[in-house]
C-alpha atoms as a PDB file:
ATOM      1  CA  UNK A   1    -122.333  28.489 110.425  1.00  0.00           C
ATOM      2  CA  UNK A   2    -124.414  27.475 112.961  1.00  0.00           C
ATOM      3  CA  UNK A   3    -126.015  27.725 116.584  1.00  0.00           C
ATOM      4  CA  UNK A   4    -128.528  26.450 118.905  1.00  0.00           C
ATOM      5  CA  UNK A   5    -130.856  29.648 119.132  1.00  0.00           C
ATOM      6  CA  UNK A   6    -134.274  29.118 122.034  1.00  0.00           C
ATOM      7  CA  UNK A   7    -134.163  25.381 120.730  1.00  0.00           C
ATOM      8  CA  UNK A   8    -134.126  26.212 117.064  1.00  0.00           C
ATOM      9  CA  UNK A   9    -131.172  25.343 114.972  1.00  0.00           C
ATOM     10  CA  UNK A  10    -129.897  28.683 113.884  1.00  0.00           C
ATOM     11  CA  UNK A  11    -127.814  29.714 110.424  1.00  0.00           C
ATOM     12  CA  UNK A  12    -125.859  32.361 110.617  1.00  0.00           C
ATOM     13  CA  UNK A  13    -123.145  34.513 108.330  1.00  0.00           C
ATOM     14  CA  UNK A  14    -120.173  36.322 109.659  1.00  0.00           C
ATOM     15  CA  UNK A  15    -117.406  37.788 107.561  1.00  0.00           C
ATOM     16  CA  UNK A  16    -115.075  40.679 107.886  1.00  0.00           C
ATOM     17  CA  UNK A  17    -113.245  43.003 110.195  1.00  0.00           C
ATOM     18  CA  UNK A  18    -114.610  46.584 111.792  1.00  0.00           C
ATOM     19  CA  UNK A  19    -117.822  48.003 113.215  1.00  0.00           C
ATOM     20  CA  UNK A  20    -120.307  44.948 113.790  1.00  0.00           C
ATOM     21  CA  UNK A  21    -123.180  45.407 111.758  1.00  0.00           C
ATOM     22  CA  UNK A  22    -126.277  42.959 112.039  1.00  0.00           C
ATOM     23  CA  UNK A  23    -128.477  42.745 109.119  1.00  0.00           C
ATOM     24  CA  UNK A  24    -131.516  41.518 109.415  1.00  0.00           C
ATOM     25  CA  UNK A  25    -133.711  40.351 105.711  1.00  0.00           C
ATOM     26  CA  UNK A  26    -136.905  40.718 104.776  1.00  0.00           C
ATOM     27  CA  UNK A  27    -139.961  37.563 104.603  1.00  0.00           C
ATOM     28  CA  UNK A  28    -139.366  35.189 102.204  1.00  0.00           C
ATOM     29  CA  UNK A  29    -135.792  36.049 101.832  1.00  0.00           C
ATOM     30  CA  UNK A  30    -132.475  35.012 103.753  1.00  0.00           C
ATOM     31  CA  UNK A  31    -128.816  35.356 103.769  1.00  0.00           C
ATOM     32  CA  UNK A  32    -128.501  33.586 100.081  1.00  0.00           C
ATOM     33  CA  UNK A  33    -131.210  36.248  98.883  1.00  0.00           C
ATOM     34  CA  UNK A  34    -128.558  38.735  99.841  1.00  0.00           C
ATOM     35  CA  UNK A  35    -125.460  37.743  99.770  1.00  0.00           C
ATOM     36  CA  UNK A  36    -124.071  40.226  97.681  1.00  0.00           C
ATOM     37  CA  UNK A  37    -125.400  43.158  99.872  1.00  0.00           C
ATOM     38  CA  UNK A  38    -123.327  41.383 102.818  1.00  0.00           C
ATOM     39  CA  UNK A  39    -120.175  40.554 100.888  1.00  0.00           C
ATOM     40  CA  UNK A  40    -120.201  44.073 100.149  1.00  0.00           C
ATOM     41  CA  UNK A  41    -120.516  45.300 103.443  1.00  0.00           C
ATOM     42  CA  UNK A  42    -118.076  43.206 104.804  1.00  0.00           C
ATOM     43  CA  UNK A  43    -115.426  44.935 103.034  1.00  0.00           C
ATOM     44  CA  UNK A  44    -115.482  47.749 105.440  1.00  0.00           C
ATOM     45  CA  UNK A  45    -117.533  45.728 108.857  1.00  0.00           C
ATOM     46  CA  UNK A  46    -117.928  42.838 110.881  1.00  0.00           C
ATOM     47  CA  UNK A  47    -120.528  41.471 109.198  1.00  0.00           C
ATOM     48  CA  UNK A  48    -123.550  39.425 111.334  1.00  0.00           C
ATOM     49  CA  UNK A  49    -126.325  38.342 109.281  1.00  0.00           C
ATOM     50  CA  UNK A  50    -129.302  35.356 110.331  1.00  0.00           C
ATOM     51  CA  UNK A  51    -132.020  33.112 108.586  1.00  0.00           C
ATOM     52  CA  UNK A  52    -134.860  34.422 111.128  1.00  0.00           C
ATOM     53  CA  UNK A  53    -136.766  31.495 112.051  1.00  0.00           C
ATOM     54  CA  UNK A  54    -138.710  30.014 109.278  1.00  0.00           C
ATOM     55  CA  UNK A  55    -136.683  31.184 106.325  1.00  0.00           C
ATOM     56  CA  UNK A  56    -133.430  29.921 104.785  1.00  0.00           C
ATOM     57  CA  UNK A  57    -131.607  27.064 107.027  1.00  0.00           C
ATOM     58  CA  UNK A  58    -132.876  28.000 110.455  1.00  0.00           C
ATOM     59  CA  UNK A  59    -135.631  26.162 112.113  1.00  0.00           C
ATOM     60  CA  UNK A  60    -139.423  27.615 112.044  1.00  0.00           C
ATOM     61  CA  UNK A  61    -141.127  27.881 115.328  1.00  0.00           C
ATOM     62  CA  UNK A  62    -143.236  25.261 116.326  1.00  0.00           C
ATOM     63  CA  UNK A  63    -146.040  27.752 116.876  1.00  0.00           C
ATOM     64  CA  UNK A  64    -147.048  30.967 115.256  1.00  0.00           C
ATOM     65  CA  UNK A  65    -144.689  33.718 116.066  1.00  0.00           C
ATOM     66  CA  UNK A  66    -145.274  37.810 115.952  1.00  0.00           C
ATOM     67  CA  UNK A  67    -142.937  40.964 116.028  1.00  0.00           C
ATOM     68  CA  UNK A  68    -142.231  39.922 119.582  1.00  0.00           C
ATOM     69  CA  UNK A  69    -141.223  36.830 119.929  1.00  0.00           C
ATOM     70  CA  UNK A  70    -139.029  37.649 116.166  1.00  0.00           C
ATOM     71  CA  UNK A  71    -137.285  40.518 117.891  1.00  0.00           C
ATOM     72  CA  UNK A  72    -136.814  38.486 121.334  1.00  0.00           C
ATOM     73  CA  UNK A  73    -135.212  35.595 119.353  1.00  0.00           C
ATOM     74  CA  UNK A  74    -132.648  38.681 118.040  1.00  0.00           C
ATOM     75  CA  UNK A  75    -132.105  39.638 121.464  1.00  0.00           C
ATOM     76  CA  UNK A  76    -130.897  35.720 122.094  1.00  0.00           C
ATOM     77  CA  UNK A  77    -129.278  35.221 119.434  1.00  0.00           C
ATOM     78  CA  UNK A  78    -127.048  38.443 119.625  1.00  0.00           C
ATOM     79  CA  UNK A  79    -126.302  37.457 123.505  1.00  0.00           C
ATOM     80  CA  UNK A  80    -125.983  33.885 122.709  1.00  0.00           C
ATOM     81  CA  UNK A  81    -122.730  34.955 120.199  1.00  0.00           C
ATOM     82  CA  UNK A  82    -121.922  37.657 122.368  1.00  0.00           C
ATOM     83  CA  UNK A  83    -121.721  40.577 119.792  1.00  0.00           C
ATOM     84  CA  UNK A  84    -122.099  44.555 120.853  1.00  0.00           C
ATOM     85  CA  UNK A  85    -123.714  45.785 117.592  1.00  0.00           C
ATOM     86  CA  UNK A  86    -122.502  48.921 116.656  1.00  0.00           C
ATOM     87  CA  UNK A  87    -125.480  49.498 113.544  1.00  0.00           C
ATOM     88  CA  UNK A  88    -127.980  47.261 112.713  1.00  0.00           C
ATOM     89  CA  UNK A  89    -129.574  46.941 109.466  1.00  0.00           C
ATOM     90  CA  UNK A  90    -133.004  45.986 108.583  1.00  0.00           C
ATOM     91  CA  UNK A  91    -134.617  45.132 105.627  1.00  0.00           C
ATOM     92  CA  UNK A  92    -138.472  45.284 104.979  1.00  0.00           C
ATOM     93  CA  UNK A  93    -139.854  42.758 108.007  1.00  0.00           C
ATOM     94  CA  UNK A  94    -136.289  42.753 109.798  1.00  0.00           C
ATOM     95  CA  UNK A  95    -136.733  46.629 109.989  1.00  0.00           C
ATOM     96  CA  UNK A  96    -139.905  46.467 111.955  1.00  0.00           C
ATOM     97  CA  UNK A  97    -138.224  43.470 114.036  1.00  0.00           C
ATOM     98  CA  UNK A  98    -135.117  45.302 114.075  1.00  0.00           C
ATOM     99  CA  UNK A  99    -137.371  48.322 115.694  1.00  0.00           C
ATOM    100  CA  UNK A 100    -139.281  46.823 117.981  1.00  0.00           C
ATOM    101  CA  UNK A 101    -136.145  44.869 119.209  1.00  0.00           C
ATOM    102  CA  UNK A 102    -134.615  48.457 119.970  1.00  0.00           C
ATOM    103  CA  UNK A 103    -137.430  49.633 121.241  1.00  0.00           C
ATOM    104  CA  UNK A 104    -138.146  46.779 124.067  1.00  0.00           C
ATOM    105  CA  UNK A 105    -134.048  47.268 124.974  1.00  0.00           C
ATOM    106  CA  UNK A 106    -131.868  45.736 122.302  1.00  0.00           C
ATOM    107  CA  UNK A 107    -128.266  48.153 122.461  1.00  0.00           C
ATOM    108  CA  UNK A 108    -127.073  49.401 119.417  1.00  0.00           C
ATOM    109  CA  UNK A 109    -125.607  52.644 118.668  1.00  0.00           C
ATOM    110  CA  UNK A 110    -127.125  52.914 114.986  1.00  0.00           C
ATOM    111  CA  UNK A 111    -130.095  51.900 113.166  1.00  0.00           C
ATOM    112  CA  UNK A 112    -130.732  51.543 109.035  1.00  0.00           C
ATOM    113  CA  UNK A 113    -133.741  50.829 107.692  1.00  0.00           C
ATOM    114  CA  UNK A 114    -134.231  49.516 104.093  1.00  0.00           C
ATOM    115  CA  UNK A 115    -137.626  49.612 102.573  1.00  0.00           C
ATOM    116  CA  UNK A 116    -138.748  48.906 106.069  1.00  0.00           C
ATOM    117  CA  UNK A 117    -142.458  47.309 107.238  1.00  0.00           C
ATOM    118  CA  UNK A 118    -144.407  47.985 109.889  1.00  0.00           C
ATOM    119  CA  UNK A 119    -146.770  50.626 109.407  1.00  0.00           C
ATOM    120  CA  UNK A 120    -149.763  48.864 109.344  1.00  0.00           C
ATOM    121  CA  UNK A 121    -153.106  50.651 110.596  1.00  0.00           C
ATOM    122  CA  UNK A 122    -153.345  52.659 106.884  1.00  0.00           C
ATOM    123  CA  UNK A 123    -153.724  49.135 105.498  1.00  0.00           C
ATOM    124  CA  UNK A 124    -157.082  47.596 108.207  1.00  0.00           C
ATOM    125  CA  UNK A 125    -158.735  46.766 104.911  1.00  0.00           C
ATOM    126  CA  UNK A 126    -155.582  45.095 103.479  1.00  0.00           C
ATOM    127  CA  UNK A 127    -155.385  43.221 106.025  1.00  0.00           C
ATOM    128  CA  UNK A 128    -159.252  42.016 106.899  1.00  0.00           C
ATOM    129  CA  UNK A 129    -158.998  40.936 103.587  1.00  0.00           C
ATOM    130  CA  UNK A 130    -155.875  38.622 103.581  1.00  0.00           C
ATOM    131  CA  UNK A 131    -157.643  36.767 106.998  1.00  0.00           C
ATOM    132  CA  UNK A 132    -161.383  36.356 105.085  1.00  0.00           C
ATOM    133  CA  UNK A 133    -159.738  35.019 101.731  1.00  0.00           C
ATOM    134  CA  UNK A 134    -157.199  32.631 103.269  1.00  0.00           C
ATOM    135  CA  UNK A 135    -160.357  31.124 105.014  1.00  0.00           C
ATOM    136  CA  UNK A 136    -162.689  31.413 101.748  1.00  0.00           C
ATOM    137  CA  UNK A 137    -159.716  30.751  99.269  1.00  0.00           C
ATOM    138  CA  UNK A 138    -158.950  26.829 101.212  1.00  0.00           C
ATOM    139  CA  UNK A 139    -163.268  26.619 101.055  1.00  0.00           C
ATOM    140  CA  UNK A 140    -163.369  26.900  97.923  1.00  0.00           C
ATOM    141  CA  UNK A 141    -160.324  24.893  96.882  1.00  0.00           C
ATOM    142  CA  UNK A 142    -161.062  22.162  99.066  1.00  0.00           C
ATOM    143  CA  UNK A 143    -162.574  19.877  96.439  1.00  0.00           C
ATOM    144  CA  UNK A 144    -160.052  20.746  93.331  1.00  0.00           C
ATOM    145  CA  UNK A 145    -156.500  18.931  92.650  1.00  0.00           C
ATOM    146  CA  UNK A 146    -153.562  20.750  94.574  1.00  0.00           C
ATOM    147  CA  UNK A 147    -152.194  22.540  91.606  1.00  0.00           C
ATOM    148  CA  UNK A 148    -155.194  23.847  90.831  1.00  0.00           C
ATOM    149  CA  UNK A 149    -155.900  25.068  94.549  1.00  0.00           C
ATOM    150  CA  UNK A 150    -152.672  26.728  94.472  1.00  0.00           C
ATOM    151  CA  UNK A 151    -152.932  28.532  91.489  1.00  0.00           C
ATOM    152  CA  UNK A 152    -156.133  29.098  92.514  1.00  0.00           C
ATOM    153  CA  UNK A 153    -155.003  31.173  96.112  1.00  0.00           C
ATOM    154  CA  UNK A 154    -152.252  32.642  94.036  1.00  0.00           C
ATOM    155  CA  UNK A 155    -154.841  34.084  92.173  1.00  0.00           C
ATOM    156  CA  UNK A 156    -156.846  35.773  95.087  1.00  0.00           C
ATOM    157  CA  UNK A 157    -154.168  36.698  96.966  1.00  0.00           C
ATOM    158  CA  UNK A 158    -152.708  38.840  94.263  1.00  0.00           C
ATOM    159  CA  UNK A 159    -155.309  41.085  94.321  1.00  0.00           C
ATOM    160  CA  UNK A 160    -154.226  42.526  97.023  1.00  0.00           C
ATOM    161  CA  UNK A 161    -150.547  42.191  96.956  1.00  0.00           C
ATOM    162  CA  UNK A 162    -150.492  39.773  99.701  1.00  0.00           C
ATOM    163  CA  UNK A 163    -146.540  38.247 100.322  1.00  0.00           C
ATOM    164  CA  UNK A 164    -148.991  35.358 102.143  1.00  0.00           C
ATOM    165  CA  UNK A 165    -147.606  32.365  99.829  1.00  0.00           C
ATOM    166  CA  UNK A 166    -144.168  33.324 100.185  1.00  0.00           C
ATOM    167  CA  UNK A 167    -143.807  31.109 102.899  1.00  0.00           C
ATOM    168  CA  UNK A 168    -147.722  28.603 102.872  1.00  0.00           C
ATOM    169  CA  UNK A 169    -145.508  27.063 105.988  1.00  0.00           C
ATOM    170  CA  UNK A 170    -145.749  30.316 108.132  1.00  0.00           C
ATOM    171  CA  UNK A 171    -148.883  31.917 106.712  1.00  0.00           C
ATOM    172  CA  UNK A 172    -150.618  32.638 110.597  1.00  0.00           C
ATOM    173  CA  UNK A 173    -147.065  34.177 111.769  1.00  0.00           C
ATOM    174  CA  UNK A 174    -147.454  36.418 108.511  1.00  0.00           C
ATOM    175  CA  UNK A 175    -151.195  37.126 109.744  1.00  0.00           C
ATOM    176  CA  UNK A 176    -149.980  38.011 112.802  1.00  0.00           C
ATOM    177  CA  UNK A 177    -146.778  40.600 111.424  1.00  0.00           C
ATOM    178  CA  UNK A 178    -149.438  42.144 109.318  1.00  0.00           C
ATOM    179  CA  UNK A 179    -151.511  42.986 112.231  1.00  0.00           C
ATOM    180  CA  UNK A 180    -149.228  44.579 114.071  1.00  0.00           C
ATOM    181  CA  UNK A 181    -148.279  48.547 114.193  1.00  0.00           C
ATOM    182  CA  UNK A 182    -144.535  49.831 115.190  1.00  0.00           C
ATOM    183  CA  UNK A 183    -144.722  53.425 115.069  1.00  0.00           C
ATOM    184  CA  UNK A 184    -145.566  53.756 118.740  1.00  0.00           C
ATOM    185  CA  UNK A 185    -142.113  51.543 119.195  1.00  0.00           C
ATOM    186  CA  UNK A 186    -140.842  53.924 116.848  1.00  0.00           C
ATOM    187  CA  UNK A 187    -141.032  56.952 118.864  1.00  0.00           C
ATOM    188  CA  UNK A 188    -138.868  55.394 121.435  1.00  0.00           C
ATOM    189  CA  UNK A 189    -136.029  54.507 119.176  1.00  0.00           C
ATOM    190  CA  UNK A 190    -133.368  57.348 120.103  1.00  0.00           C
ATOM    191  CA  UNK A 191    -130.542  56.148 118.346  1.00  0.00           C
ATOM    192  CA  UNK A 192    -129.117  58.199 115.027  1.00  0.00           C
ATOM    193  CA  UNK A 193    -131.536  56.622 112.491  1.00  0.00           C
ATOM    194  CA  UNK A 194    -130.640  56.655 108.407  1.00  0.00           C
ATOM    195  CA  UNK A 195    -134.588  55.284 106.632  1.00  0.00           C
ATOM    196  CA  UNK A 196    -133.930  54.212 102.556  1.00  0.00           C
ATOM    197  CA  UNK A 197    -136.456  53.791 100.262  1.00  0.00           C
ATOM    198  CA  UNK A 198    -137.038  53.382  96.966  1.00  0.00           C
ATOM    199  CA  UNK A 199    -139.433  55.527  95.184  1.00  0.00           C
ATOM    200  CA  UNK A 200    -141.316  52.640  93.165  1.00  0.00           C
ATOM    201  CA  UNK A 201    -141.362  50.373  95.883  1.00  0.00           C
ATOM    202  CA  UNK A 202    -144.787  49.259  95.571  1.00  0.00           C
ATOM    203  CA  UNK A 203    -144.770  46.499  98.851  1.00  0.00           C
ATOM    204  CA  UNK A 204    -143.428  49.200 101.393  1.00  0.00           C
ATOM    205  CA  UNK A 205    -144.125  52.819  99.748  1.00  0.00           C
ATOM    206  CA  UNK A 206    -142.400  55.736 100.208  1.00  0.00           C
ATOM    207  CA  UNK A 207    -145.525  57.117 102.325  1.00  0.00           C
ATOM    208  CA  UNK A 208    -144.698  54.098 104.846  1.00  0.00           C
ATOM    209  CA  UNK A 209    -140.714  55.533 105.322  1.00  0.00           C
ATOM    210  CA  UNK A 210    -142.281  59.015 105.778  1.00  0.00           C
ATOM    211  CA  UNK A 211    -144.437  57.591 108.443  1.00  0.00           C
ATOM    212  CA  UNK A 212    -141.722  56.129 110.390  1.00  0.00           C
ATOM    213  CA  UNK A 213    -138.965  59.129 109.471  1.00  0.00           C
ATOM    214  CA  UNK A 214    -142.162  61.348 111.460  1.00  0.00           C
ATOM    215  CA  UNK A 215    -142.082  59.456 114.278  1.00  0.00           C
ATOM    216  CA  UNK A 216    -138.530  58.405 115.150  1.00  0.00           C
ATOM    217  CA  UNK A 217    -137.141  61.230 116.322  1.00  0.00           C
ATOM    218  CA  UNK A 218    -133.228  61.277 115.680  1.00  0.00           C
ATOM    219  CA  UNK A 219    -133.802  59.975 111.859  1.00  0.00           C
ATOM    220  CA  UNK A 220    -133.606  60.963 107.971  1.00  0.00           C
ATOM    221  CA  UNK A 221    -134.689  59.847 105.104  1.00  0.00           C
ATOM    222  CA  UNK A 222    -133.269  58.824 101.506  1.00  0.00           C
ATOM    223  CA  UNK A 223    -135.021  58.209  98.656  1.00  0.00           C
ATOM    224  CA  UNK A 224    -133.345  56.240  95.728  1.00  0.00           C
ATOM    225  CA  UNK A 225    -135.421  56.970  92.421  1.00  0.00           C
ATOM    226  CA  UNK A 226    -136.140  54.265  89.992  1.00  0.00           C
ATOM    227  CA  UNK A 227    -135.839  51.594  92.602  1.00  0.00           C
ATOM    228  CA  UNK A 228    -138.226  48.976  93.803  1.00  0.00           C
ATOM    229  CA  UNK A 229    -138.544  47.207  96.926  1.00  0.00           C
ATOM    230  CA  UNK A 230    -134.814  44.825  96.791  1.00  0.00           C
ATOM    231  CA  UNK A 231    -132.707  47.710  98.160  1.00  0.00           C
ATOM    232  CA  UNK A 232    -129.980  45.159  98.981  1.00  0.00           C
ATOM    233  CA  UNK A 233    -129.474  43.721  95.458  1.00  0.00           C
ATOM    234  CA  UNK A 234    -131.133  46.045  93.170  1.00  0.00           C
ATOM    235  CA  UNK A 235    -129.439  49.248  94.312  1.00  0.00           C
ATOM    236  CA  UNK A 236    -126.870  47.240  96.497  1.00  0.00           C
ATOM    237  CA  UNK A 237    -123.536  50.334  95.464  1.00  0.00           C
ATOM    238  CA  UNK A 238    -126.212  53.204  96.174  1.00  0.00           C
ATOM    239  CA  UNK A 239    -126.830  51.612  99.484  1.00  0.00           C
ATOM    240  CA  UNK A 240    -123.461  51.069 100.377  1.00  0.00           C
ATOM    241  CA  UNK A 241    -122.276  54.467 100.032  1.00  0.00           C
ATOM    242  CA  UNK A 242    -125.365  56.117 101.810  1.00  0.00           C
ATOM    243  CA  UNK A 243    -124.856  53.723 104.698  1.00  0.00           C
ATOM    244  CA  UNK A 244    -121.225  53.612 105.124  1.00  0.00           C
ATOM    245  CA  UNK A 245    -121.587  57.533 105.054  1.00  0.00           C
ATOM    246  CA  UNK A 246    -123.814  57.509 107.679  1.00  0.00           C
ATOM    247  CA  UNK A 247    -122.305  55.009 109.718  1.00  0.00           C
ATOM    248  CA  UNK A 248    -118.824  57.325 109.648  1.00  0.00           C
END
């Protein structure tokens, strides 16, 4: 399905019956990525999931966008179709959206977090770095053929784990995520909280869940061992159960 979003042609999935439950992905993924996660949840909810802007079949802004203007576009797009969430669900980026939507007044009653970003002044030098080498990385590949350049910035920005060439199209809207810190949104988040992590989860460590777990107040925190990062797909049964548990 579709809808006219703040100008941006909007796709959207919504299945099943119950408590609504938004669910917002990660970068680089969309609904596709996890449509199994959602076609299990809508067994039991209403199930409201989005391409954020950029990804999958909705529109990218025509400038670069931050957490803001991400979590403002929720607040539209969840007035625009008139929903009352009852939980919503964020995974990786769409958690830190997800919480600095709450935090700046978007009404839910529950909040899940999978694997979720947003903790990012432990990672200054992480991020310094992803700035310098996307301006010495194009220097450098300037003269060369485009494959080469590519493999070329695939090659730096691996060394330091940077989800930068997910998306080339919206590489200063990542610069801009990266830069940005929720854990003082966080601590205004007073709504029952359930945080899920996986303990070899390498792009969003369990250190990072601890973080926020610490400073939302009404939260917990599950760890799922032997897990990576895809919570939705890789661990989608485990998830289920902890999150329909919690959502009872």
């Amino acid at each position: 399905m579709q809808v006219v979003v703040d100008s941006l042609l909007t796709n959207y999935y919504r299945t099943g019956t119950g408590k609504t439950v938004v669910v917002l992905h990660g970068w680089g993924d969309n609904i596709a990525g996890i449509a199994p996660f959602l076609k299990s949840l809508s067994a039991h909810y209403d199930v409201v999931a989005m391409d954020v802007p950029g990804f999958g079949g909705t529109q990218a802004p025509e400038t670069s966008w931050g957490l803001d203007e991400y979590a403002q576009f929720v607040q539209s797009f969840i007035t625009k179709l008139n929903i009352k969430p009852n939980v919503i669900i964020g995974h990786s980026n769409g958690g830190a959206i997800a919480i600095r939507a709450i935090a700046h007044g978007l009404k839910t009653e529950k909040l899940v977090l999978l694997a979720s970003a947003g903790v990012r002044g432990d990672n200054k030098k992480t991020i310094g770095a992803v700035r310098v080498i996307s301006k010495v990385g194009k220097i450098l590949a300037k003269p060369l053929p485009k494959k080469t350049q590519r493999k070329l910035r695939e090659s730096v920005y691996s060394t330091i784990g940077s989800d930068m060439l997910v998306a080339e199209h919206m590489q200063e809207t990542f610069k801009r995520i990266v830069a940005d810190d929720v854990r003082e949104d966080a601590k205004n988040i007073t709504q029952p909280t359930l945080l899920i992590y996986g303990q070899n989860d390498v792009s969003t460590p369990v250190n990072i869940g601890m973080a926020l777990q610490a400073a939302i107040p009404n939260s917990k925190i599950e760890i799922i061992p032997d897990v990576g990062h895809m919570l939705p797909t890789d661990a989608t049964s485990v998830v289920l159960g902890m999150v329909t548990e919690f959502i009872k």
